[in-house]
PDB file of N, CA and C in Angstrom:
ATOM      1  N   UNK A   1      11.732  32.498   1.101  1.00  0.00           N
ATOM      2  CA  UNK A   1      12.073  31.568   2.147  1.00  0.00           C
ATOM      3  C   UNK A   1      11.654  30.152   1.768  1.00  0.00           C
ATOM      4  N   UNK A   2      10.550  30.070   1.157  1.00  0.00           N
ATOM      5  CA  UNK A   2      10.116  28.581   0.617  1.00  0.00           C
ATOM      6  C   UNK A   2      10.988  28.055  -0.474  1.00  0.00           C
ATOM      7  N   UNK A   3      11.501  29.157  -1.312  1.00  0.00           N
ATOM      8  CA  UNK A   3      12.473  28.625  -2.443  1.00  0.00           C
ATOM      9  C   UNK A   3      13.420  27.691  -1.852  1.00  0.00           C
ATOM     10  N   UNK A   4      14.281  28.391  -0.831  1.00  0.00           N
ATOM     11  CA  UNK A   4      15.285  27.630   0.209  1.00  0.00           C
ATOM     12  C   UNK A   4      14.747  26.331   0.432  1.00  0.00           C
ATOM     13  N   UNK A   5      14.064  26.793   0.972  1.00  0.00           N
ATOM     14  CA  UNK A   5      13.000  24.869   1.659  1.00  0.00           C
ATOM     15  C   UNK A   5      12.760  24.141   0.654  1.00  0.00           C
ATOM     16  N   UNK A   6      12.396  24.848  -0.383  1.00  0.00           N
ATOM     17  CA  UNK A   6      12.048  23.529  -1.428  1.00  0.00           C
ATOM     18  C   UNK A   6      13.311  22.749  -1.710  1.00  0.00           C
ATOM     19  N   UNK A   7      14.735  23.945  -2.239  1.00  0.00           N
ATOM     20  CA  UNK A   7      15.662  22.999  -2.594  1.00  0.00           C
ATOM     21  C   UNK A   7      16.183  22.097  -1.910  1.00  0.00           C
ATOM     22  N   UNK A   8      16.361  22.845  -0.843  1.00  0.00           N
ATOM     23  CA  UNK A   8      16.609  21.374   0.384  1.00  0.00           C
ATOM     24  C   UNK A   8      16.172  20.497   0.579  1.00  0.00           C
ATOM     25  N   UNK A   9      14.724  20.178   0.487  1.00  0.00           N
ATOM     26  CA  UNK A   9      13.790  18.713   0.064  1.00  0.00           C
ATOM     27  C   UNK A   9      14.113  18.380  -1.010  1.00  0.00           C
ATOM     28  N   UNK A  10      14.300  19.378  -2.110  1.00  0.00           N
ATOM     29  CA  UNK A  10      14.998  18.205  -3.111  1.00  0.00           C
ATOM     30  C   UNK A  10      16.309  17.556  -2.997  1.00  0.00           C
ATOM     31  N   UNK A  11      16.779  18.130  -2.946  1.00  0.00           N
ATOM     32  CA  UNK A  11      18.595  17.753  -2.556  1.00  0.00           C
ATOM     33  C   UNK A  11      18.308  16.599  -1.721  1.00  0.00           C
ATOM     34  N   UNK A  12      17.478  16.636  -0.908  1.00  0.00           N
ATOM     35  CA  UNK A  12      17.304  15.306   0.447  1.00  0.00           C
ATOM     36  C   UNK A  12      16.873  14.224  -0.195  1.00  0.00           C
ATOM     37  N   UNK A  13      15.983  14.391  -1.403  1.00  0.00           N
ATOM     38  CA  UNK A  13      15.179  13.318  -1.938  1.00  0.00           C
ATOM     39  C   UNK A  13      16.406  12.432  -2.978  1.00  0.00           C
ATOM     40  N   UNK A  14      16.668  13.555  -3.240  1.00  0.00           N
ATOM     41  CA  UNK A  14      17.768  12.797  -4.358  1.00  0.00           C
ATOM     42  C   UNK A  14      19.472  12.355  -3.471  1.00  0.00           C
ATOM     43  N   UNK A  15      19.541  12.633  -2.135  1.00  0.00           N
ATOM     44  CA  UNK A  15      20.458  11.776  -1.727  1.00  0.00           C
ATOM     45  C   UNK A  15      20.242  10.608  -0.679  1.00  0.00           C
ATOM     46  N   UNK A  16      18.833  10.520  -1.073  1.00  0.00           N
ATOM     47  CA  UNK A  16      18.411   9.580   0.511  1.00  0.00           C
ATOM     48  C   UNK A  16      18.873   8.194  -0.495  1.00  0.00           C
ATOM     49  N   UNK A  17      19.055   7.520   0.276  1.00  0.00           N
ATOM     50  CA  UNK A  17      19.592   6.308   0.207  1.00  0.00           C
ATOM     51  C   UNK A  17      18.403   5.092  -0.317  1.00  0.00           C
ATOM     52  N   UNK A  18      17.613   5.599  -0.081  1.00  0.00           N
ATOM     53  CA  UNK A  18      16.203   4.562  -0.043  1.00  0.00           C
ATOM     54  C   UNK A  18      15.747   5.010  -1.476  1.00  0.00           C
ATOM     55  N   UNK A  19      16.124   6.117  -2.101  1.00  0.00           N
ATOM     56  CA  UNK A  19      15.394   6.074  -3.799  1.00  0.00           C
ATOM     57  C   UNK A  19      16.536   5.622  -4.250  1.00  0.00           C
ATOM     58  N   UNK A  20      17.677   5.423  -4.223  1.00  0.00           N
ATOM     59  CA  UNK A  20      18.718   4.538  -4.801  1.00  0.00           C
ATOM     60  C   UNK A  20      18.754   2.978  -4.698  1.00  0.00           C
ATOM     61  N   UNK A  21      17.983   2.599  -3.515  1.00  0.00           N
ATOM     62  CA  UNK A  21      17.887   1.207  -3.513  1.00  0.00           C
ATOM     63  C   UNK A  21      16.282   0.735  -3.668  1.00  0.00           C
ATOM     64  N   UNK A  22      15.551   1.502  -3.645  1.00  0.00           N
ATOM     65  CA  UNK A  22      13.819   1.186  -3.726  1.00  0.00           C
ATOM     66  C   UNK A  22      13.655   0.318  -5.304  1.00  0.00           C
ATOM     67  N   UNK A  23      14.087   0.680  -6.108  1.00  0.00           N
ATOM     68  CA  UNK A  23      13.550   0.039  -7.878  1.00  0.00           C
ATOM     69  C   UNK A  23      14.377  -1.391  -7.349  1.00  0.00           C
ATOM     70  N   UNK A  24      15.741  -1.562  -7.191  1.00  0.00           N
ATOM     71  CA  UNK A  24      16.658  -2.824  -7.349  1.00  0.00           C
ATOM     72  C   UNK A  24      15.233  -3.504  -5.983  1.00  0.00           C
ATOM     73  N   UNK A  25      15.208  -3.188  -4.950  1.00  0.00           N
ATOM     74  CA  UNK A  25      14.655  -4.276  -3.888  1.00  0.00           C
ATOM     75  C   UNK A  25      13.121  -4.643  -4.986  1.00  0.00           C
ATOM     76  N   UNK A  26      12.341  -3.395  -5.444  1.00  0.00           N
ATOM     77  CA  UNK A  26      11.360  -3.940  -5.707  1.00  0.00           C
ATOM     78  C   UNK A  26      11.200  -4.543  -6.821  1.00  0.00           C
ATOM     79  N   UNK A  27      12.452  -4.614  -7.705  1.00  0.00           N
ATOM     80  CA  UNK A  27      12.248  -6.017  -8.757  1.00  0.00           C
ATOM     81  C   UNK A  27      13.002  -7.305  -8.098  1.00  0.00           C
ATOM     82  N   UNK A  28      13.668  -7.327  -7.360  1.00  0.00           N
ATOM     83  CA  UNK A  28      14.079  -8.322  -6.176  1.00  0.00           C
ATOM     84  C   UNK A  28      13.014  -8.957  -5.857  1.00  0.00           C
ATOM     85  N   UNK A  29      11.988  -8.572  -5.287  1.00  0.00           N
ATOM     86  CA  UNK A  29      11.161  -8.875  -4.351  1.00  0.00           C
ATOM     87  C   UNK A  29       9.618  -9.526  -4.956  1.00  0.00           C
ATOM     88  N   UNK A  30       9.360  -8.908  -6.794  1.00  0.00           N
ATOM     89  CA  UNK A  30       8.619  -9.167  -7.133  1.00  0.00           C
ATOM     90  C   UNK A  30       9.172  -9.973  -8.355  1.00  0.00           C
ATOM     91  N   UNK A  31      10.426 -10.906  -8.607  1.00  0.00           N
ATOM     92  CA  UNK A  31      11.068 -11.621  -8.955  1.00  0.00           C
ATOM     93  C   UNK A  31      11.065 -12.731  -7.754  1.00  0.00           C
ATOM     94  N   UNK A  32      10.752 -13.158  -6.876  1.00  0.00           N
ATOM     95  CA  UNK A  32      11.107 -13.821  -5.972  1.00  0.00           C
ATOM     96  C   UNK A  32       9.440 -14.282  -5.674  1.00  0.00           C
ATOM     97  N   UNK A  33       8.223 -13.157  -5.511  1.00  0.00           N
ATOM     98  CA  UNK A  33       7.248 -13.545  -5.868  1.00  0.00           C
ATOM     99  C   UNK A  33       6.561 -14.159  -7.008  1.00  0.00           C
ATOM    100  N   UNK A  34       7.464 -14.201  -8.101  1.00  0.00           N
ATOM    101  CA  UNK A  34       6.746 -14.473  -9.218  1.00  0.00           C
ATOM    102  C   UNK A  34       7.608 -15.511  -9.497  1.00  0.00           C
ATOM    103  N   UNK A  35       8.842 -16.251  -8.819  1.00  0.00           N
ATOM    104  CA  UNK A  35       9.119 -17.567  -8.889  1.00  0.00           C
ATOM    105  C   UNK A  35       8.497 -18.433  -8.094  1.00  0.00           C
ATOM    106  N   UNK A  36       8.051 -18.010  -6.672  1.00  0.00           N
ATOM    107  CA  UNK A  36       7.374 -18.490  -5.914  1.00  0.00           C
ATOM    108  C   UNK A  36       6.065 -19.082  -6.116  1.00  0.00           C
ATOM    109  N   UNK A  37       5.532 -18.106  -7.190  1.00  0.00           N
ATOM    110  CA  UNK A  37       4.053 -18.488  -7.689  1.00  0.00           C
ATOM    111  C   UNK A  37       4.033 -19.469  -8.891  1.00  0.00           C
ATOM    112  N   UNK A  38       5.390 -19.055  -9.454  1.00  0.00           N
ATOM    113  CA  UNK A  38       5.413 -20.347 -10.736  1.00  0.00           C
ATOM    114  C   UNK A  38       5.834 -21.573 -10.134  1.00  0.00           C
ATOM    115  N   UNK A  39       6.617 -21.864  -9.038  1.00  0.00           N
ATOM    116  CA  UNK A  39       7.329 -22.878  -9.043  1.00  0.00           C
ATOM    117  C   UNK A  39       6.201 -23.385  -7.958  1.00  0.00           C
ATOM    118  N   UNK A  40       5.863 -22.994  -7.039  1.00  0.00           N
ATOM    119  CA  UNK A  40       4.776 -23.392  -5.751  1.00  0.00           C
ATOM    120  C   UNK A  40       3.602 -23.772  -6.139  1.00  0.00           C
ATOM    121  N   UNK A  41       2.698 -24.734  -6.563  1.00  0.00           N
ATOM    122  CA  UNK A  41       1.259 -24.613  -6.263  1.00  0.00           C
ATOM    123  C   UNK A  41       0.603 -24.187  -5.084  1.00  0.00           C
ATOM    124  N   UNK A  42       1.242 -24.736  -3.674  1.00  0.00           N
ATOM    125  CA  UNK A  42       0.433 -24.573  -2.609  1.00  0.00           C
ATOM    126  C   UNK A  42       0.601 -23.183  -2.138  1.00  0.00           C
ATOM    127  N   UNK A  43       1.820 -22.102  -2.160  1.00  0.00           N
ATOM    128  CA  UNK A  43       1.961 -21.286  -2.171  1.00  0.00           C
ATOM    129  C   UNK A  43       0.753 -20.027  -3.073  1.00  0.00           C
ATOM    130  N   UNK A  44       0.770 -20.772  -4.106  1.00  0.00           N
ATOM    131  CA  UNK A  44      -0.463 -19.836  -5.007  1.00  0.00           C
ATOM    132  C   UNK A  44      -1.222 -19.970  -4.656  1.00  0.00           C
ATOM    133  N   UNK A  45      -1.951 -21.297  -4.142  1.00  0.00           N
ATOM    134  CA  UNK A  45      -3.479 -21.637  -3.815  1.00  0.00           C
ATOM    135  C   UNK A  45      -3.753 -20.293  -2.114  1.00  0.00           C
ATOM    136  N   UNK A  46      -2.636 -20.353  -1.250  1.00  0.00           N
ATOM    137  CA  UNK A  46      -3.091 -19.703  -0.399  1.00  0.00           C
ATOM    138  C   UNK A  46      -2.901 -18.299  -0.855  1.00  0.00           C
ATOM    139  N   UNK A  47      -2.097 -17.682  -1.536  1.00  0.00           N
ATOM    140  CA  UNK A  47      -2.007 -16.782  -1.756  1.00  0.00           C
ATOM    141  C   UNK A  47      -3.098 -16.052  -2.283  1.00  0.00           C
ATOM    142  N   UNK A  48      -3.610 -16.806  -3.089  1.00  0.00           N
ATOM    143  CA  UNK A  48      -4.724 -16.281  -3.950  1.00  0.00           C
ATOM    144  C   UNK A  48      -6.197 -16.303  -3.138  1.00  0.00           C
ATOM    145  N   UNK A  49      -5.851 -17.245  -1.849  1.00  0.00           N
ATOM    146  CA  UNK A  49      -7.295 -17.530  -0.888  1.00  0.00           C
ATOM    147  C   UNK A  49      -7.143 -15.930   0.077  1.00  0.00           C
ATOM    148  N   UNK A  50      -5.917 -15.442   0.214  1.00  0.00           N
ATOM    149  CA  UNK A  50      -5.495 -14.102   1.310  1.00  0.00           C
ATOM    150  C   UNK A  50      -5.957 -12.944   0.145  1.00  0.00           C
ATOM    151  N   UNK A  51      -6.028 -13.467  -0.636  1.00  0.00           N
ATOM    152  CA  UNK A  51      -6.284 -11.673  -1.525  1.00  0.00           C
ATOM    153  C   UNK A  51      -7.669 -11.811  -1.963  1.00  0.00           C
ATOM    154  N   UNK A  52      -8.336 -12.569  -2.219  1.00  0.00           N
ATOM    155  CA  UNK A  52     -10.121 -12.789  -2.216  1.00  0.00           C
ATOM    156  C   UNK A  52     -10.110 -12.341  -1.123  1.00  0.00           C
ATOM    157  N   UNK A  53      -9.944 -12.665   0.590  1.00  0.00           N
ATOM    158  CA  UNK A  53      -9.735 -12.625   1.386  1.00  0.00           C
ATOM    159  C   UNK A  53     -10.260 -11.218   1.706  1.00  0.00           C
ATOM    160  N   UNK A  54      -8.638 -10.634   1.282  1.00  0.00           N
ATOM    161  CA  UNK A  54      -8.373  -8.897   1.651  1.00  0.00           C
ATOM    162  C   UNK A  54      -9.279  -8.225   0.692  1.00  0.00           C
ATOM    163  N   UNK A  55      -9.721  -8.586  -0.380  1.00  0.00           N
ATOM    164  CA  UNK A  55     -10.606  -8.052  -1.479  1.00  0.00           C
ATOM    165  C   UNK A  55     -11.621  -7.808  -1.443  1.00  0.00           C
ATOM    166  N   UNK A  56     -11.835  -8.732  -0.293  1.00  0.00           N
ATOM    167  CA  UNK A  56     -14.112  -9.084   0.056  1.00  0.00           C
ATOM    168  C   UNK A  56     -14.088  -7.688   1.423  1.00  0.00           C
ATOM    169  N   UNK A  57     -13.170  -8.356   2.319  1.00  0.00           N
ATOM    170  CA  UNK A  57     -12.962  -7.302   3.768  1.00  0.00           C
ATOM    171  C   UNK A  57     -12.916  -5.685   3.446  1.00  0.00           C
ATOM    172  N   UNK A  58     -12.011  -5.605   2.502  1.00  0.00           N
ATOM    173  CA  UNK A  58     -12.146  -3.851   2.862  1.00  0.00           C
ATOM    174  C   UNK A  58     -13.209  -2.995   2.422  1.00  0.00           C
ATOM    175  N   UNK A  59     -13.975  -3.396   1.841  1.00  0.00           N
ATOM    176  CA  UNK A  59     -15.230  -2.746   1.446  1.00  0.00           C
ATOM    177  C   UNK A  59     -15.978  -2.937   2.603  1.00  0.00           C
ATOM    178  N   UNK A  60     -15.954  -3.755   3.168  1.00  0.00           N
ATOM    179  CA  UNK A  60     -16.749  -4.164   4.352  1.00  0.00           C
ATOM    180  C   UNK A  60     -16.500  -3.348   6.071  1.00  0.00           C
ATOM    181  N   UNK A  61     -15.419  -3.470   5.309  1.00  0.00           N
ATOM    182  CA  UNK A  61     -14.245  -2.558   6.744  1.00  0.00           C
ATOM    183  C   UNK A  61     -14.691  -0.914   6.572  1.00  0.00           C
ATOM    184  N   UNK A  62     -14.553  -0.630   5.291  1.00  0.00           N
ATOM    185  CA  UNK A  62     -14.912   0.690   5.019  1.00  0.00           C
ATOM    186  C   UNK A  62     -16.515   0.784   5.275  1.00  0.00           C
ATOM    187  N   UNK A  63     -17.121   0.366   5.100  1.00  0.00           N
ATOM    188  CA  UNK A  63     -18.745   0.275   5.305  1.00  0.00           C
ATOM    189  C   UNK A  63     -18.985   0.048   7.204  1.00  0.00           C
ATOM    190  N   UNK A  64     -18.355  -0.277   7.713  1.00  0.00           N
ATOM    191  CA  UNK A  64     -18.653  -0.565   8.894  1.00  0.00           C
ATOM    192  C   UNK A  64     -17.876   0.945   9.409  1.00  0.00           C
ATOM    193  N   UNK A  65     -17.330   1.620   8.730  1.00  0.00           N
ATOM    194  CA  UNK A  65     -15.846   2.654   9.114  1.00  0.00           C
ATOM    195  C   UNK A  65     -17.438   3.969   8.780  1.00  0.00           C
ATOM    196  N   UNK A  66     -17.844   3.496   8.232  1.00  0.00           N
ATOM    197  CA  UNK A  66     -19.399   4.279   7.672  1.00  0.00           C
ATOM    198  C   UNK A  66     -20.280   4.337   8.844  1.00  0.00           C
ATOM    199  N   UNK A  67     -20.564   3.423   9.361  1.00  0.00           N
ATOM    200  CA  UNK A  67     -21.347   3.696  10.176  1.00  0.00           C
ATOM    201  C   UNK A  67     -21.273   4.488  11.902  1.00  0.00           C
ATOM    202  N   UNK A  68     -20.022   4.653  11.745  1.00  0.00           N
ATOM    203  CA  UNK A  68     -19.632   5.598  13.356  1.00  0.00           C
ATOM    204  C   UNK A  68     -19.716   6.864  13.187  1.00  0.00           C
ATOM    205  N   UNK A  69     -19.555   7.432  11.337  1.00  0.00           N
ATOM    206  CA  UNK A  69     -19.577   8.657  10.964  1.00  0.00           C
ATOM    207  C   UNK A  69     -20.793   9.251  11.049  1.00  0.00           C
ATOM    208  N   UNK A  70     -20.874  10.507  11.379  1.00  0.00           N
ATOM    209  CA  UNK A  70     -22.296  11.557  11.084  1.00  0.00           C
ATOM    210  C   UNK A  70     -22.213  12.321  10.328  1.00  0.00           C
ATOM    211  N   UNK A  71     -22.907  12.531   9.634  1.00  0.00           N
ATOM    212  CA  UNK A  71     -23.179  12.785   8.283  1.00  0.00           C
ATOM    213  C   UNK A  71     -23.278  14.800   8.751  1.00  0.00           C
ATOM    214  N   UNK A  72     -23.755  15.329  10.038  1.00  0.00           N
ATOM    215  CA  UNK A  72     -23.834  16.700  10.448  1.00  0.00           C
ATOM    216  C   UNK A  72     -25.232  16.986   9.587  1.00  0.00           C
ATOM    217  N   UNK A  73     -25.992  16.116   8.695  1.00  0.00           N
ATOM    218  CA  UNK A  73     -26.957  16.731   7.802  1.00  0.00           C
ATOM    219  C   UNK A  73     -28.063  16.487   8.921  1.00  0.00           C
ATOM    220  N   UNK A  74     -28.410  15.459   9.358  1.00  0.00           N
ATOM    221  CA  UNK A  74     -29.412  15.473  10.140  1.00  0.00           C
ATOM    222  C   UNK A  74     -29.581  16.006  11.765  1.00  0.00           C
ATOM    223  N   UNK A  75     -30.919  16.106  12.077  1.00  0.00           N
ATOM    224  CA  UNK A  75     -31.190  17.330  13.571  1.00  0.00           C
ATOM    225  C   UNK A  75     -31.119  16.392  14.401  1.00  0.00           C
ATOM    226  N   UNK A  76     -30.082  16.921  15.512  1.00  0.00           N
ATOM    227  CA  UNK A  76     -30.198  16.235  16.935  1.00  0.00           C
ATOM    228  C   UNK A  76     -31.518  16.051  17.349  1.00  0.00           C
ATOM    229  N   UNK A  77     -32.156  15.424  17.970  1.00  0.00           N
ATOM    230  CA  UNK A  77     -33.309  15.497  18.809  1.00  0.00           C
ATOM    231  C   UNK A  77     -33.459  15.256  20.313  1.00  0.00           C
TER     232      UNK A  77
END
């Protein structure tokens, strides 16, 4: 019964519409970023201030995401 199911997820994967257009958008898109960054200074300067930015935060995000968790090792009292 899973044999069935599998082929059918494949068959689905290979006619969805979105893996036929996913590679063309994402050299589109990172062609368009990478003129943006050559041709823009001010564009780079912020760009590059949002990803220090996002770079410093998620460790921080995750560490704070740390502290609501219980660990189950230690005794209620």
């Amino acid at each position: 019964m899973s044999g069935g199911l599998e082929s059918i997820e494949i068959e689905a994967r290979r006619a969805s519409p979105w893996q036929a257009l996913k590679a063309p958008l994402l050299i589109i898109f990172i062609g368009v970023l990478l003129f943006l960054f050559l041709t823009q200074k001010s564009f780079y300067n912020s760009s590059l201030t949002i990803v220090t930015a996002l770079t410093t935060s998620i460790p921080a995000f995750f560490k704070l995401l740390g502290l609501f968790q219980s660990d189950g090792a230690s005794p209620k009292a």
